[in-house]
Structures are given as structure tokens and as C-alpha cells.
C-alpha atoms as a PDB file:
ATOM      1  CA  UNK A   1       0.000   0.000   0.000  1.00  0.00           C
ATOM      2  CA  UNK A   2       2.793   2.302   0.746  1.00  0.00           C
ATOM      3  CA  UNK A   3       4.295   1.549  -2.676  1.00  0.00           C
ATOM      4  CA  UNK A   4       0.967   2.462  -4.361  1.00  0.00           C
ATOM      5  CA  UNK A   5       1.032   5.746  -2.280  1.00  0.00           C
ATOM      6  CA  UNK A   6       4.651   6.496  -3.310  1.00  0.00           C
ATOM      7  CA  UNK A   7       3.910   5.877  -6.898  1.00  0.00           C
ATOM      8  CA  UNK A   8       1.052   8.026  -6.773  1.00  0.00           C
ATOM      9  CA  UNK A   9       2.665  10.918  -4.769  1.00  0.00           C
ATOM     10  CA  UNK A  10       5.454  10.573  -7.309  1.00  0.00           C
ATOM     11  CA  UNK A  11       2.930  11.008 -10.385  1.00  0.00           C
ATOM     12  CA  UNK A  12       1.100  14.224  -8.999  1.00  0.00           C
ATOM     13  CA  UNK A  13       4.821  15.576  -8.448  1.00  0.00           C
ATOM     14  CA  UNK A  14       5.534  14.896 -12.266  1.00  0.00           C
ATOM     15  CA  UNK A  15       2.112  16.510 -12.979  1.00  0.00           C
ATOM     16  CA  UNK A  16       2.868  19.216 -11.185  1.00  0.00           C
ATOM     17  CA  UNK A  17       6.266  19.678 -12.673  1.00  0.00           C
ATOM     18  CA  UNK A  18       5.068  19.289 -16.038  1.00  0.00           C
ATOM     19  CA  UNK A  19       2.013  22.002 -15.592  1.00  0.00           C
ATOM     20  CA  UNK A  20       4.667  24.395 -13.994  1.00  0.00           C
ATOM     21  CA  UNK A  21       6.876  24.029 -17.036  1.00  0.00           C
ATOM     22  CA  UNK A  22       4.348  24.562 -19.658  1.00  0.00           C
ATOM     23  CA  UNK A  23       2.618  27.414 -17.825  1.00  0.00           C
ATOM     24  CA  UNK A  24       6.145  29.398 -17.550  1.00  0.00           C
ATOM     25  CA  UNK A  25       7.017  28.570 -21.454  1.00  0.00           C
ATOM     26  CA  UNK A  26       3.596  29.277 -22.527  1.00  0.00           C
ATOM     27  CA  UNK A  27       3.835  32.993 -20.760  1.00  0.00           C
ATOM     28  CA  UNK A  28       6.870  33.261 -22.634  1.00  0.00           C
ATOM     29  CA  UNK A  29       5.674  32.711 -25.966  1.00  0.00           C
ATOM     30  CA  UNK A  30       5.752  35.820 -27.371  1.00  0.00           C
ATOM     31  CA  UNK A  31       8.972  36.590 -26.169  1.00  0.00           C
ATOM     32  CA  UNK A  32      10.571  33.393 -27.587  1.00  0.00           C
ATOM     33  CA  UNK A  33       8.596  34.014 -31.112  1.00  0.00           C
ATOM     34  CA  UNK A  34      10.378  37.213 -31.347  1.00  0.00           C
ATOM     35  CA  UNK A  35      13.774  35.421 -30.686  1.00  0.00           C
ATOM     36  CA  UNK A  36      12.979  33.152 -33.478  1.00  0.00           C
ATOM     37  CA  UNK A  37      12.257  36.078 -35.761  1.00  0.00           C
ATOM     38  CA  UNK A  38      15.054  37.714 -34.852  1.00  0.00           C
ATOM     39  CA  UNK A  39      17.114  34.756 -36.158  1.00  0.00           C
ATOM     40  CA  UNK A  40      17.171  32.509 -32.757  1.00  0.00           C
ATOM     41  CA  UNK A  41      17.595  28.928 -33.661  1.00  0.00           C
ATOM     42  CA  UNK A  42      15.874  25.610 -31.965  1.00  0.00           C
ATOM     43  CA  UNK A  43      19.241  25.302 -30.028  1.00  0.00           C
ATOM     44  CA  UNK A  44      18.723  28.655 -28.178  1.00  0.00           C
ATOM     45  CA  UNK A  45      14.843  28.805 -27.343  1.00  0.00           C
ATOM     46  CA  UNK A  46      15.969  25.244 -25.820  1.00  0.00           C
ATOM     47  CA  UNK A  47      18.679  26.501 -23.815  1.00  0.00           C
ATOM     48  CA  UNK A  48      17.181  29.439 -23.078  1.00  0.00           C
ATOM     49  CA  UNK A  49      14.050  26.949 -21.494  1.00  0.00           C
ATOM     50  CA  UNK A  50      16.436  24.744 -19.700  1.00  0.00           C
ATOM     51  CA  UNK A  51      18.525  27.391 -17.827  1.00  0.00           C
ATOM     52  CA  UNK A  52      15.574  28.972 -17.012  1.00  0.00           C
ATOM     53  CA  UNK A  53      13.698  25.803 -15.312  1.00  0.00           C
ATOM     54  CA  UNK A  54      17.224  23.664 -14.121  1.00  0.00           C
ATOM     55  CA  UNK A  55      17.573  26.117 -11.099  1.00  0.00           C
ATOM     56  CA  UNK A  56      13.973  25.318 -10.335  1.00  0.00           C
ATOM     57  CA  UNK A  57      14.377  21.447 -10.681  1.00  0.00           C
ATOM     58  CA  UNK A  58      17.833  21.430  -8.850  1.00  0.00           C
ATOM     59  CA  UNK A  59      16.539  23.599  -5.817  1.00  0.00           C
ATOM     60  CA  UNK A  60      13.207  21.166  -5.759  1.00  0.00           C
ATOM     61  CA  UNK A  61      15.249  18.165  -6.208  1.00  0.00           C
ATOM     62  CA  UNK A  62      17.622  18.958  -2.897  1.00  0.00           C
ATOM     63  CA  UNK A  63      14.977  20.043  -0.846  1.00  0.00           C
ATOM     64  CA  UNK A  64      12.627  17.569  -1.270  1.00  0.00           C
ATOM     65  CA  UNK A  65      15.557  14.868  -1.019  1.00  0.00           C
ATOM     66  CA  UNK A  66      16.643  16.699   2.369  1.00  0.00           C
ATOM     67  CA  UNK A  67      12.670  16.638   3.283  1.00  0.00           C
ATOM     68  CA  UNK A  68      12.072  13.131   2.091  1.00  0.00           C
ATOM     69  CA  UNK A  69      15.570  11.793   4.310  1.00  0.00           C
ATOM     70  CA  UNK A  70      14.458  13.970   7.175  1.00  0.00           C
ATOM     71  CA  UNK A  71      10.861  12.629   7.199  1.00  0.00           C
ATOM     72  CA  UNK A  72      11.555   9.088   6.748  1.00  0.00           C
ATOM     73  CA  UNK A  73      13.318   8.228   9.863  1.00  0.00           C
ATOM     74  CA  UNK A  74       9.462   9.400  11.459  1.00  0.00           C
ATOM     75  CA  UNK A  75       7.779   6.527   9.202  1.00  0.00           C
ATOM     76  CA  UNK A  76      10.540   4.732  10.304  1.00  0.00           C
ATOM     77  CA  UNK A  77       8.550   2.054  11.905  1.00  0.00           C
ATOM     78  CA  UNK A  78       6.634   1.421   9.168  1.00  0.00           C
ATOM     79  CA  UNK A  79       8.797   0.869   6.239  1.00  0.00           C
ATOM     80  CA  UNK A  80       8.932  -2.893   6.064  1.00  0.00           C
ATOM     81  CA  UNK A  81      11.699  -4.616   4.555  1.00  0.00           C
ATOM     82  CA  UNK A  82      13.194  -0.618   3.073  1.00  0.00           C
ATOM     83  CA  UNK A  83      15.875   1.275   4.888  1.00  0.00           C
ATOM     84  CA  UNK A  84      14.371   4.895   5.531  1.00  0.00           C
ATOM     85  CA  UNK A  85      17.234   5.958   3.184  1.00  0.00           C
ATOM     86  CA  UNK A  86      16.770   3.836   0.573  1.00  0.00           C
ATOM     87  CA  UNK A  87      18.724   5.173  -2.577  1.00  0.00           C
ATOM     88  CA  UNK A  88      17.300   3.347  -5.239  1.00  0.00           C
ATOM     89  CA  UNK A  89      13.831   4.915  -4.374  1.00  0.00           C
ATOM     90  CA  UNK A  90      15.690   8.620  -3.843  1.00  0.00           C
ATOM     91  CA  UNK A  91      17.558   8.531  -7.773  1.00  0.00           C
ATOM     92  CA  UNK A  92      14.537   6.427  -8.770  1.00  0.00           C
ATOM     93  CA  UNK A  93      11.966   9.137  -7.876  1.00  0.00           C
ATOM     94  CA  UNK A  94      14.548  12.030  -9.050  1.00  0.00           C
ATOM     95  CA  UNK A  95      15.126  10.518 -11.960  1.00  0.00           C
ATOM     96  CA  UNK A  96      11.596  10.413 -12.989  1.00  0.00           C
ATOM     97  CA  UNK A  97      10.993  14.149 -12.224  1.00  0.00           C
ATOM     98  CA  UNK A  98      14.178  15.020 -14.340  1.00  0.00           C
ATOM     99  CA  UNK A  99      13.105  12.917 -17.361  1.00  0.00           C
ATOM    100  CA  UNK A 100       9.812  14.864 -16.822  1.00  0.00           C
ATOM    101  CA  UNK A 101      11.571  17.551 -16.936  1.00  0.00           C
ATOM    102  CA  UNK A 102      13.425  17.008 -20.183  1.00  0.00           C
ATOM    103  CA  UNK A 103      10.260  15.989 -21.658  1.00  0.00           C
ATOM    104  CA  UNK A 104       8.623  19.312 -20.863  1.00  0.00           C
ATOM    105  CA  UNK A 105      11.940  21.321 -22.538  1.00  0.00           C
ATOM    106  CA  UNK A 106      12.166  19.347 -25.726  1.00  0.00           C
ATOM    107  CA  UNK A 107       8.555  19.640 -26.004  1.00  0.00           C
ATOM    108  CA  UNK A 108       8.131  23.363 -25.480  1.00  0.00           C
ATOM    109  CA  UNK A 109      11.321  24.324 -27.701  1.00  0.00           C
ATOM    110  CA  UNK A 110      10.113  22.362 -30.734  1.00  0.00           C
ATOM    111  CA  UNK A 111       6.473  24.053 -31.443  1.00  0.00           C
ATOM    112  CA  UNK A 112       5.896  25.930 -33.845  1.00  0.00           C
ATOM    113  CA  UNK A 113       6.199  29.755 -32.422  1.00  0.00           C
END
């Protein structure tokens, strides 16, 4: 049951960081149709998306890691057969939100402006 919870939890979080993405490119739209009329290329608006949103993912990434460490020696008790500090689940879970991440970027920098 906790595995269903932690696969769920981990799904809203990708929601959520896919939503947050989109909504921050998709106020930007005008300004990155402009770059591309000015003579920006794919490479740019891309780069441009992915410095703008890495400082976002990294900052989320360490505190909810730091949070998620913190708050799992109180479930401590009821983690059966899992260390509280299981790794696998920590880069499994991170992993997930940066491929969700990458998603959103390649996505965004590729439509047609």
C-alpha cells in the first residue's frame, strides 16, 4: 500500500512539474517568437528553457531529497523490509521528475512559435 502511495505521490509531483513548465514557457511565448524572428535557432529557445527551469528542478530536487531523508526516519517504523534511506527509491523518484523535466523542454522548444 505504501508503494501504491509512493507511486502516486510521485505522479502528482511529475504533474505538477510538467504544468509548472508549460505554464512558464507558454507565458513566454511571445517573447521566444520574437527570438525566433530575430534569427534565434531551436538550439537557443531550448537553452534558453532549460537554464531557465534547471535552477527550479535542482533547488526542488535537494529540498525535497533533504525533506524526504528527514521525514523518513518518522515513518521509520513502518517501512517494512526498506531502509528509511533507501537510494534506489531517492535517484529512482529524481530521476523520474528530471526525465519529466526534459520531456517538458524538448517539447516546449520544438512548437511551432
Amino acid at each position: 500500500m505504501l508503494s501504491a502511495f509512493g507511486v502516486l505521490s510521485l505522479s502528482l509531483a511529475s504533474v505538477g512539474l510538467y504544468g509548472m513548465l508549460a505554464f512558464v514557457v507558454s507565458q513566454r511565448q511571445r517573447e521566444l517568437a520574437i527570438r525566433m524572428a530575430l534569427g534565434a535557432q531551436t538550439r537557443d529557445i531550448r537553452q534558453l528553457i532549460f537554464k531557465q527551469g534547471f535552477t527550479l528542478l535542482a533547488m526542488g530536487l535537494a529540498v525535497g531529497g533533504a525533506l524526504s531523508v528527514a521525514l523518513a526516519r518518522l515513518f521509520q517504523t513502518q517501512l517494512l523490509g526498506v531502509s528509511p534511506n533507501d537510494p534506489t527509491s531517492l535517484i529512482t523518484g529524481s530521476a523520474v521528475l528530471v526525465l519529466v523535466y526534459f520531456v517538458v523542454v524538448l517539447r516546449s522548444s520544438t512548437q511551432g512559435y
